[in-house]
C-alpha atoms as a PDB file:
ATOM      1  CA  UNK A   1       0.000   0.000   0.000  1.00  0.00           C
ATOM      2  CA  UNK A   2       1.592   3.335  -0.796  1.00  0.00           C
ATOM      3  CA  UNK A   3       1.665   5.931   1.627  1.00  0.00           C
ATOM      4  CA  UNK A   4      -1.094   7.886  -0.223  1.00  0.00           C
ATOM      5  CA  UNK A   5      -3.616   5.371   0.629  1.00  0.00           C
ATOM      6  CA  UNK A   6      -2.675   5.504   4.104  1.00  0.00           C
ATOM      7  CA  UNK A   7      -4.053   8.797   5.933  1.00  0.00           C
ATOM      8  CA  UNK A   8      -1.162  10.258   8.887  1.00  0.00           C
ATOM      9  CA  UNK A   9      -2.245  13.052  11.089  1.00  0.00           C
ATOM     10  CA  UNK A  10      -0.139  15.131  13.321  1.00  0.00           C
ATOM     11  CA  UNK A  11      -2.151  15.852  16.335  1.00  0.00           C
ATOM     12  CA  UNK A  12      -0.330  19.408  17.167  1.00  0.00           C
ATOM     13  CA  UNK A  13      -0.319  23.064  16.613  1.00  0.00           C
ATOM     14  CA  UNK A  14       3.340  23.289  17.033  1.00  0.00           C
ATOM     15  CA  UNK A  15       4.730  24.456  14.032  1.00  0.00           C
ATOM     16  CA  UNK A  16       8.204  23.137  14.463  1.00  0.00           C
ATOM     17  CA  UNK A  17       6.689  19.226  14.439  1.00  0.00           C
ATOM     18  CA  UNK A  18       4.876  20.215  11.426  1.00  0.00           C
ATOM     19  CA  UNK A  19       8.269  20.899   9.771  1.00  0.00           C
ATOM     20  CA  UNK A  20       9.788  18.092  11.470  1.00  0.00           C
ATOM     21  CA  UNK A  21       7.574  15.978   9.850  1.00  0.00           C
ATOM     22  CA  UNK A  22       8.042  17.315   6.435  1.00  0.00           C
ATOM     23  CA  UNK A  23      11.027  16.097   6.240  1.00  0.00           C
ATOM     24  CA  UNK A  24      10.110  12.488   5.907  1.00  0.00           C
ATOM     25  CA  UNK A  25       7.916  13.118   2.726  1.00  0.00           C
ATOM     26  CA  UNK A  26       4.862  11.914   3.351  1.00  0.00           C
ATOM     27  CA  UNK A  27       1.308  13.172   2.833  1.00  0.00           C
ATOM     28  CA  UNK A  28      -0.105  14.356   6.083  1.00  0.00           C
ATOM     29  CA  UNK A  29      -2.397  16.465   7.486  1.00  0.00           C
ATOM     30  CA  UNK A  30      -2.738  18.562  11.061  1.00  0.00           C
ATOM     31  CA  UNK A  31      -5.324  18.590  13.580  1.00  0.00           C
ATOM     32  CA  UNK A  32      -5.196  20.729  16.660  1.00  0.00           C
ATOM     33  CA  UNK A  33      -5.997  18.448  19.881  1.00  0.00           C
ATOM     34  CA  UNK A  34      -7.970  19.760  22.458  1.00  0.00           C
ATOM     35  CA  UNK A  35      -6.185  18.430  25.720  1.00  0.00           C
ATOM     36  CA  UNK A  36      -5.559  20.058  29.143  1.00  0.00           C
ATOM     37  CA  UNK A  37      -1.894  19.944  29.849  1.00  0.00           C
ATOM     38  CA  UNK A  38      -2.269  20.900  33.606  1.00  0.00           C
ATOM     39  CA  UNK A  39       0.351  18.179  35.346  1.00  0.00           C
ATOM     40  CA  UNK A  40      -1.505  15.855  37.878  1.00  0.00           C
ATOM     41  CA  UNK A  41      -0.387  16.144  41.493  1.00  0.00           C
ATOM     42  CA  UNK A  42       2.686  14.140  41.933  1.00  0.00           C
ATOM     43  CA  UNK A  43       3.059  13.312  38.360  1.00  0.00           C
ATOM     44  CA  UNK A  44       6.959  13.175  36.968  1.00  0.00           C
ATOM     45  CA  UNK A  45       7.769  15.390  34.141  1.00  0.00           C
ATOM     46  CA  UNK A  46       8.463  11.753  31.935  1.00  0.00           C
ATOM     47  CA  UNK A  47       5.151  10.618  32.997  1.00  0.00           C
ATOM     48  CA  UNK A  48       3.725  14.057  32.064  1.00  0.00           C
ATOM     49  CA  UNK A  49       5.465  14.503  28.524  1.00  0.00           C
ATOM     50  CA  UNK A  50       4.261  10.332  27.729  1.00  0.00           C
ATOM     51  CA  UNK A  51       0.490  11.324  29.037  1.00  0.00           C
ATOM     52  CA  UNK A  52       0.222  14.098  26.917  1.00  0.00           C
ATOM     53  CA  UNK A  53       1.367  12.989  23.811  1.00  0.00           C
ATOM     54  CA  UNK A  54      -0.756   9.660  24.173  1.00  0.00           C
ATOM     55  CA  UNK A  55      -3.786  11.973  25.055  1.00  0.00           C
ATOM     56  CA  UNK A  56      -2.972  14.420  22.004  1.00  0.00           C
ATOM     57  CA  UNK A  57      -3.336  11.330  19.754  1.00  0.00           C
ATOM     58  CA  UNK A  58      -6.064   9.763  21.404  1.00  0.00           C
ATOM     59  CA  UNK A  59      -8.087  13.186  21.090  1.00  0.00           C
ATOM     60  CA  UNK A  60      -7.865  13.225  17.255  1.00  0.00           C
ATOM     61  CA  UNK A  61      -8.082   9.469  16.767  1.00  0.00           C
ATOM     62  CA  UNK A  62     -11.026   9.298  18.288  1.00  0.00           C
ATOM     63  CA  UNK A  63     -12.624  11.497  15.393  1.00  0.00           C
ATOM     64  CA  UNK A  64     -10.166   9.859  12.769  1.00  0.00           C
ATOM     65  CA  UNK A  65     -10.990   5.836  13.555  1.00  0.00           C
ATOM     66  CA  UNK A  66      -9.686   4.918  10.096  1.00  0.00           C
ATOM     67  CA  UNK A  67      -5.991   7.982  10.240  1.00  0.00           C
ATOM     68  CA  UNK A  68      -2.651   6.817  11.857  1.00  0.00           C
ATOM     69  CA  UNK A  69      -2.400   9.955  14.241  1.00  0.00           C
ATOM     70  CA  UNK A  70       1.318  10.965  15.611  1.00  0.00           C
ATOM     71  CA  UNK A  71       0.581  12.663  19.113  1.00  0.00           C
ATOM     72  CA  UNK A  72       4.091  13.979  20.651  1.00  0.00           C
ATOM     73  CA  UNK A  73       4.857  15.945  23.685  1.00  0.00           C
ATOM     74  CA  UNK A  74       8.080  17.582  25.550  1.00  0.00           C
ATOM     75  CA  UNK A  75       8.609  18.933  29.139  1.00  0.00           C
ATOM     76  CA  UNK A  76      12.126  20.076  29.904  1.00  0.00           C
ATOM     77  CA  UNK A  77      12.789  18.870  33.388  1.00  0.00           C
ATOM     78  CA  UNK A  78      15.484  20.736  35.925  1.00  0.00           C
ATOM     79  CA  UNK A  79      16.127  19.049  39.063  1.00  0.00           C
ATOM     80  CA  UNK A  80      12.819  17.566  38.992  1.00  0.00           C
ATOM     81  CA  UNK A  81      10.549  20.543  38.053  1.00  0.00           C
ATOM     82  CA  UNK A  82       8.865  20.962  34.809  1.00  0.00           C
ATOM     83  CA  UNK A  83       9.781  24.164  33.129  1.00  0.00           C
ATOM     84  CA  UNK A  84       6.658  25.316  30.606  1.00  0.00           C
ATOM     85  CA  UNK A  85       6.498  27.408  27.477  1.00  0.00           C
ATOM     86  CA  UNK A  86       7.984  31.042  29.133  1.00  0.00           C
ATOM     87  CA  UNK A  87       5.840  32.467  27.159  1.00  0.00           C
ATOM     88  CA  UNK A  88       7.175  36.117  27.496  1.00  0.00           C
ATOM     89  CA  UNK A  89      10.246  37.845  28.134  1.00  0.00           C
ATOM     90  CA  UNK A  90      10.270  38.059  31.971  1.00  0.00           C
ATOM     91  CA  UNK A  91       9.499  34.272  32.011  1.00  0.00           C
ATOM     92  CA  UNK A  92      11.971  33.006  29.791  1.00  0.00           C
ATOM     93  CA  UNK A  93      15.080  35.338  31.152  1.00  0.00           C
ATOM     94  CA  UNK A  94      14.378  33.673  34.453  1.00  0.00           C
ATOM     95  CA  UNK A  95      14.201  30.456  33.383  1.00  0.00           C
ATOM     96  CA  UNK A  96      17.430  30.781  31.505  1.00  0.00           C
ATOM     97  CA  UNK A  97      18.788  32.070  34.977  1.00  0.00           C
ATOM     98  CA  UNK A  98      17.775  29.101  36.543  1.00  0.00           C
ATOM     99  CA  UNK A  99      19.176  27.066  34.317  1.00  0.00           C
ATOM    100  CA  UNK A 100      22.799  28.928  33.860  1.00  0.00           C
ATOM    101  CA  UNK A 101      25.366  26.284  34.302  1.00  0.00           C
ATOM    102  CA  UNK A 102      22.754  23.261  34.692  1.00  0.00           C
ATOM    103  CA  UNK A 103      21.869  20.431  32.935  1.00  0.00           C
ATOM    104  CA  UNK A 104      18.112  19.890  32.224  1.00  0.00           C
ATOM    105  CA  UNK A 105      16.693  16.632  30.556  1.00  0.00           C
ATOM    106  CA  UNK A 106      14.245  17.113  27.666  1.00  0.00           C
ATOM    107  CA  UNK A 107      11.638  14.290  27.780  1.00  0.00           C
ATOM    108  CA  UNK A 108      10.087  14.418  24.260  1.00  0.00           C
ATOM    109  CA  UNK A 109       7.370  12.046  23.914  1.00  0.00           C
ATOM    110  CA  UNK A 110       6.126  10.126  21.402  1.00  0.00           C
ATOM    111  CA  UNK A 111       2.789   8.324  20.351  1.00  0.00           C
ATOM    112  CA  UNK A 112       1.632   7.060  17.339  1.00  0.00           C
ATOM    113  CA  UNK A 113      -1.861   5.094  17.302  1.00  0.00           C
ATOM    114  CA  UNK A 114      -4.603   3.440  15.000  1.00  0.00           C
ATOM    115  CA  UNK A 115      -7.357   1.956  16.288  1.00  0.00           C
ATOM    116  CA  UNK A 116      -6.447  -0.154  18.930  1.00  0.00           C
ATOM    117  CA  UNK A 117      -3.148  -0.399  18.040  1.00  0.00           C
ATOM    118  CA  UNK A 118      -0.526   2.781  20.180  1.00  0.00           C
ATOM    119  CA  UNK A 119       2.948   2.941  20.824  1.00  0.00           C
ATOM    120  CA  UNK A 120       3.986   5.694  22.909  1.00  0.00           C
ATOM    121  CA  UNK A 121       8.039   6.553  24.049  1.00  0.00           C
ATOM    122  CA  UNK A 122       9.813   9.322  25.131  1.00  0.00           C
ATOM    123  CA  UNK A 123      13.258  10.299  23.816  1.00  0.00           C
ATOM    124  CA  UNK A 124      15.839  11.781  26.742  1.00  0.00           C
ATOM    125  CA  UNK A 125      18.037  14.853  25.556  1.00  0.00           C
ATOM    126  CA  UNK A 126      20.425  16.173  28.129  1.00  0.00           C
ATOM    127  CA  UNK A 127      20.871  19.643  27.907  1.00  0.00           C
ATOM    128  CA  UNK A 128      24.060  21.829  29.288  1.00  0.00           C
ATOM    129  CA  UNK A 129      23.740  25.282  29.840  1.00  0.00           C
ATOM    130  CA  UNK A 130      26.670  27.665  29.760  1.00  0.00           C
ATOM    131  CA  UNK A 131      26.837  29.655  32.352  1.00  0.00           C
ATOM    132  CA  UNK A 132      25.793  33.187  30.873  1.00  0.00           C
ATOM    133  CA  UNK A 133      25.657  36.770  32.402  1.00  0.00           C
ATOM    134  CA  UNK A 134      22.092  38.609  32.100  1.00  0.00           C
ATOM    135  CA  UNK A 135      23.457  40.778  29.314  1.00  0.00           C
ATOM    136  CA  UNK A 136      24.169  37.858  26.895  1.00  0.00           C
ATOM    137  CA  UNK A 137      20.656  35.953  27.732  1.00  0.00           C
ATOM    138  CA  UNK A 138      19.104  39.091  27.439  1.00  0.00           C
ATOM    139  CA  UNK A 139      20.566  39.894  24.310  1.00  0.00           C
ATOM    140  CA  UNK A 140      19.683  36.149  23.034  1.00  0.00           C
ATOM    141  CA  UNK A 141      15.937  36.544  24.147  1.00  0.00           C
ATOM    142  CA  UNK A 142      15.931  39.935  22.419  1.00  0.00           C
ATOM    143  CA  UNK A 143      17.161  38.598  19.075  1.00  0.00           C
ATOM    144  CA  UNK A 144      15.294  35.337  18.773  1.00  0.00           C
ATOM    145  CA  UNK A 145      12.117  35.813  20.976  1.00  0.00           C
ATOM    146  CA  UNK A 146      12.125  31.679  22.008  1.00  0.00           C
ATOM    147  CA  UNK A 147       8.630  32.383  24.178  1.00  0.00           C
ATOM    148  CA  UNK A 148       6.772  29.526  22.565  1.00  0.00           C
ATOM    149  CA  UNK A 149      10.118  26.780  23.226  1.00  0.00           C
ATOM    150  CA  UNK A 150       9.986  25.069  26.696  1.00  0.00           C
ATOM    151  CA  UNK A 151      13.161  26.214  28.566  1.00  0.00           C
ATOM    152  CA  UNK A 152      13.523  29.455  26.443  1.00  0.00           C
ATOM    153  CA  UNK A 153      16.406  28.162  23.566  1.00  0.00           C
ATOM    154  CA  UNK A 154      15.591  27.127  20.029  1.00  0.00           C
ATOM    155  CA  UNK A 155      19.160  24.849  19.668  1.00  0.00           C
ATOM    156  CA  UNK A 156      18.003  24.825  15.690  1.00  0.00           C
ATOM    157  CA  UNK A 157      18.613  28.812  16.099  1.00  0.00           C
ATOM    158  CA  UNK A 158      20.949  31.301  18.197  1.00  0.00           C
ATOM    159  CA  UNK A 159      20.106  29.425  20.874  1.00  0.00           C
ATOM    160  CA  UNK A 160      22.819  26.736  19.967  1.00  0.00           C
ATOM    161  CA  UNK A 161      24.751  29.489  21.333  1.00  0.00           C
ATOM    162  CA  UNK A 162      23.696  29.279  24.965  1.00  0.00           C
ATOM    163  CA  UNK A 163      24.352  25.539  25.081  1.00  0.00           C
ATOM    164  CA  UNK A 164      27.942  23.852  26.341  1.00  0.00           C
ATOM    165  CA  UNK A 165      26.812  19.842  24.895  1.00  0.00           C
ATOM    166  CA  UNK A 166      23.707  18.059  24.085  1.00  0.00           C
ATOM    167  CA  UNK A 167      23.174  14.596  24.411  1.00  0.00           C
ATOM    168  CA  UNK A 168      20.590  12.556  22.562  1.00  0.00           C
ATOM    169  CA  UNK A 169      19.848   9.264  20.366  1.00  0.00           C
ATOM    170  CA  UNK A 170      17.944  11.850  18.053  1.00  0.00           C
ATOM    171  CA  UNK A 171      18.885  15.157  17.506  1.00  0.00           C
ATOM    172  CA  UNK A 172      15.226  16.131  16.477  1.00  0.00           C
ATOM    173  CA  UNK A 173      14.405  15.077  19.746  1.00  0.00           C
ATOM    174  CA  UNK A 174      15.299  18.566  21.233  1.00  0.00           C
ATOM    175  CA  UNK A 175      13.550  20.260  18.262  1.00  0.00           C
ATOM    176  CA  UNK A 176       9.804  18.419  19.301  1.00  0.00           C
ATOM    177  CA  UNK A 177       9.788  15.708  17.131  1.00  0.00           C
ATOM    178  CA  UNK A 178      11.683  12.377  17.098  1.00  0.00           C
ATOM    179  CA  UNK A 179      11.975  11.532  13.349  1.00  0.00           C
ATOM    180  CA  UNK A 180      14.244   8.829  13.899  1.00  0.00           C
ATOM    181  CA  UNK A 181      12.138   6.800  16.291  1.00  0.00           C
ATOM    182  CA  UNK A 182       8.958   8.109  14.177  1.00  0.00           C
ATOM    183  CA  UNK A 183      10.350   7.001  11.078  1.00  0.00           C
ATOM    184  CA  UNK A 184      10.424   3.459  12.745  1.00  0.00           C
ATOM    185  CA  UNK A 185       7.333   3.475  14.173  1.00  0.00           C
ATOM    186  CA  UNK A 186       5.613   4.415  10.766  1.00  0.00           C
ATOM    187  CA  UNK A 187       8.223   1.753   8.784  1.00  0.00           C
ATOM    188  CA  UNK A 188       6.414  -0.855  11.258  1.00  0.00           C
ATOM    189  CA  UNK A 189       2.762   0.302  10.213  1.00  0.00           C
ATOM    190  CA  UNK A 190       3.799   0.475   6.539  1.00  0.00           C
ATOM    191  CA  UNK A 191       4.695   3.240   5.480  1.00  0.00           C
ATOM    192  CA  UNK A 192       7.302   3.528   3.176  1.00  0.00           C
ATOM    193  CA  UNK A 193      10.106   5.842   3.901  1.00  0.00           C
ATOM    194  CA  UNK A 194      11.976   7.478   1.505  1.00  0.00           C
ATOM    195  CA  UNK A 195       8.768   6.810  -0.830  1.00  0.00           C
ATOM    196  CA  UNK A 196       9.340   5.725  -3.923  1.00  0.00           C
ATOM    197  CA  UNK A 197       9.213   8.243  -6.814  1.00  0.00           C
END
């Protein structure tokens, strides 16, 4: 069956999984989910990040019975805490402060479910932050604006800058999006990847 005749949704408004996912080449389409990300008392940030992107899949397969859907969430974790979207300037310089000279772990999540049938993972990226005076963050948040990335630093950007290493089994991990356990995942289900031409 050719990828075509198979119908792939990305459950997500995120517009860096939707260009994640282009690269792989196959037809898709986007549906927002509608799914309360409030963290449950006592929940870990992994358990959060795996919840999530099971429950953003489940949301739109539930109105897509017959669609593979690809549901995929990230919390950045520091010390235990789960640091959000910053959403504004204020937020995200502080969060940058708190993370000057730490390492944080981005759990990115992954589910991908017909039917039935759901896988859901999470890929670990540790994360080392240089440690930064206020002027450079400052001047970082000022040129790239990073409100809508949790922990306030696109790495696919400036942000690169602010970073000592990164360690990871998939470098689009950190981006939102694991391709390389994605591409596996869909491989299993059948799709072909690179299609043929």
């Amino acid at each position: 069956m050719s990828n075509s005749a198979k119908k792939l949704i990305l459950a997500s408004t995120s517009v860096y999984r939707r260009e994640l996912l282009e690269r792989l080449h196959i037809p898709f389409s986007v549906v927002s989910p509608q799914v309360d990300e409030t963290p449950l008392n006592g929940e870990s940030t992994l358990a959060l990040a795996l919840r999530l992107a099971n429950a953003k899949a489940k949301a739109v397969a539930k109105d897509h019975p017959d669609a593979w859907v690809i549901g995929s969430d990230q919390v950045a974790d520091l010390c235990g805490a789960a640091l959000g979207k910053p959403g504004n300037f204020e937020r995200a310089l502080a969060q940058l402060q708190l993370m000057r000279g730490a390492t944080v772990t981005f759990h990115t999540a992954l589910c991908l479910m017909h039917g039935e049938v759901e896988t859901t993972l999470s890929v670990p990226t540790e994360v080392t932050f240089r440690k930064l005076s206020d002027a450079v963050l400052e001047a970082y948040l000022h040129a790239e604006e990073p409100y809508d990335c949790a922990g306030s630093a696109k790495s696919e950007g400036l942000g690169i800058t602010l970073l000592e290493a990164i360690q990871s089994d998939d470098p689009t991990a950190l981006i939102g999006l694991p391709l390389i356990a994605l591409s596996g995942l869909l491989r299993d289900a059948g799709f072909v990847i690179p299609a043929k031409q």
